[in-house]
Protein backbone atom coordinates (compact mmCIF):
# COMPACT_ATOMS: atom_id res chain seq x y z
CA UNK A 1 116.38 98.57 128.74
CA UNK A 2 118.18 98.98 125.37
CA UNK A 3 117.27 97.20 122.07
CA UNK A 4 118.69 94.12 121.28
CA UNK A 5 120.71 94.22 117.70
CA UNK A 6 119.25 91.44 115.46
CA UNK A 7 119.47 90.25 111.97
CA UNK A 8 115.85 89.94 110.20
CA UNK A 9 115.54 86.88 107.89
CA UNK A 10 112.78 85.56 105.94
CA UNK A 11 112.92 81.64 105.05
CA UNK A 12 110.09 81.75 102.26
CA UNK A 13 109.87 77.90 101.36
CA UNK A 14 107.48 75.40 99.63
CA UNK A 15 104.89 75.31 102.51
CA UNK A 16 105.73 77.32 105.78
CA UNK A 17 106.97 80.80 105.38
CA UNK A 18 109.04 82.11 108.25
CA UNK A 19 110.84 85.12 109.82
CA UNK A 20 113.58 85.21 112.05
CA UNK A 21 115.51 87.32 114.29
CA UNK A 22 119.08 86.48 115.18
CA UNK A 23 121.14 88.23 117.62
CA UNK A 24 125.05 88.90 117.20
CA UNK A 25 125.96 85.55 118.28
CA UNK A 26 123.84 83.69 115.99
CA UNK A 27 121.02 82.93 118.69
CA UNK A 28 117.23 82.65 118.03
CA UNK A 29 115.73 85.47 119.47
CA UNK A 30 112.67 85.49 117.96
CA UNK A 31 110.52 83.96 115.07
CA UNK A 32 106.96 83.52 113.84
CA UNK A 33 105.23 81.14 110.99
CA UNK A 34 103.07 80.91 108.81
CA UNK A 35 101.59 78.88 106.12
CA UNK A 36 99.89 79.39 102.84
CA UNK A 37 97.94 77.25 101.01
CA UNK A 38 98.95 77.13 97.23
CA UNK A 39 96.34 78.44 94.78
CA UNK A 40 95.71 77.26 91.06
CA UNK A 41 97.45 79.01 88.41
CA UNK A 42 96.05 80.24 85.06
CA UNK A 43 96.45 76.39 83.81
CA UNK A 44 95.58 74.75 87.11
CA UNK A 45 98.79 74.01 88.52
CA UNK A 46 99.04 74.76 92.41
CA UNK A 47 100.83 78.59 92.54
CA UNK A 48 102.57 80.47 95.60
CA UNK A 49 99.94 83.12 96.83
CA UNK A 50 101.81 86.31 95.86
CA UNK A 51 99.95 88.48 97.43
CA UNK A 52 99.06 87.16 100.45
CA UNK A 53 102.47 85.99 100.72
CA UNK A 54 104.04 90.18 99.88
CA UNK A 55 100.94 90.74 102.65
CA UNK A 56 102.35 88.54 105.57
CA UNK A 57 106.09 89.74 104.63
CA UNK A 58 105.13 93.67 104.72
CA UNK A 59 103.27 93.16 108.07
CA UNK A 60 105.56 90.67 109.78
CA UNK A 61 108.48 93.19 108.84
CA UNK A 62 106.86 96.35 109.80
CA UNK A 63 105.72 94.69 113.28
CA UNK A 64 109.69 93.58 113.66
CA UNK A 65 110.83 97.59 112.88
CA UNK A 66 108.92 98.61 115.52
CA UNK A 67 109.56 96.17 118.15
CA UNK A 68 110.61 98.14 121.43
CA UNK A 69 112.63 94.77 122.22
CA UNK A 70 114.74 94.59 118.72
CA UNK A 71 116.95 96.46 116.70
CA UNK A 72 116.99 95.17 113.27
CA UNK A 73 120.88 95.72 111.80
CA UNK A 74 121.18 98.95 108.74
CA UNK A 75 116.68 99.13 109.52
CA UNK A 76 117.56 102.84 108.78
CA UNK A 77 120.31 102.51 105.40
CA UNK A 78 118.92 104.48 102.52
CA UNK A 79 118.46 100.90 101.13
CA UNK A 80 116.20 99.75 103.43
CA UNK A 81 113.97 103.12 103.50
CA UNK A 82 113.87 102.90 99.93
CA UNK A 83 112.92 99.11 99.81
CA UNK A 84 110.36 100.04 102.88
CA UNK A 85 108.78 103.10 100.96
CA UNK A 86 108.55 100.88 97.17
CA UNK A 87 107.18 97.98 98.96
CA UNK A 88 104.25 100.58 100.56
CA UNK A 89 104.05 101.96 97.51
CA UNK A 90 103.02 98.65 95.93
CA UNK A 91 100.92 97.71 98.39
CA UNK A 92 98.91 100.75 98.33
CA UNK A 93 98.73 100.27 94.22
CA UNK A 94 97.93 96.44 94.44
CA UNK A 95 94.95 97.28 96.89
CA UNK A 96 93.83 99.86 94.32
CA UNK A 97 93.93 97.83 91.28
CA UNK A 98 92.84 95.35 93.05
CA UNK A 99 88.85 97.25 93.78
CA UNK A 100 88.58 98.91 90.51
């Protein structure tokens, strides 16, 4: 069975943050959610979870790439290699700043 082209799209809103995948009509073909809690900023004010958030994204993504069911749409452009490889290279530098 061949892989179904999609379009990958993260909805990243107040409380829920969700991915989709659409297929070339437009149709749902799959999605997951999830929600963070907001965390207190440096003056107390409730804060988007960055890094869990850049977390959930990198997985969620990664997990979608490899899908033997989908195909996301220009997954192999330069671009996207580039954006994949920068946002591994973050991760990998967050993790390390984050245990020193």
């Amino acid at each position: 069975m061949s892989k179904i082209p999609v379009t990958a799209v993260f909805d990243i809103g107040k409380t829920n943050k969700k991915f989709f995948l659409f297929d070339e009509n437009l149709k749902e073909v799959f999605n997951t959610y999830t929600r963070l809690d907001a965390i207190p900023d440096e003056d107390g004010f409730p804060s988007e979870p960055v890094l869990p958030l850049r977390e959930w994204m990198l997985k969620t993504f990664k997990e979608a790439l490899s899908s033997p069911d989908f195909d996301i749409k220009n997954s192999t452009s330069p671009d996207m290699e580039l954006l994949l490889s920068r946002l591994t290279m973050q991760e990998n530098q967050s993790r390390h700043c984050m245990t020193t």
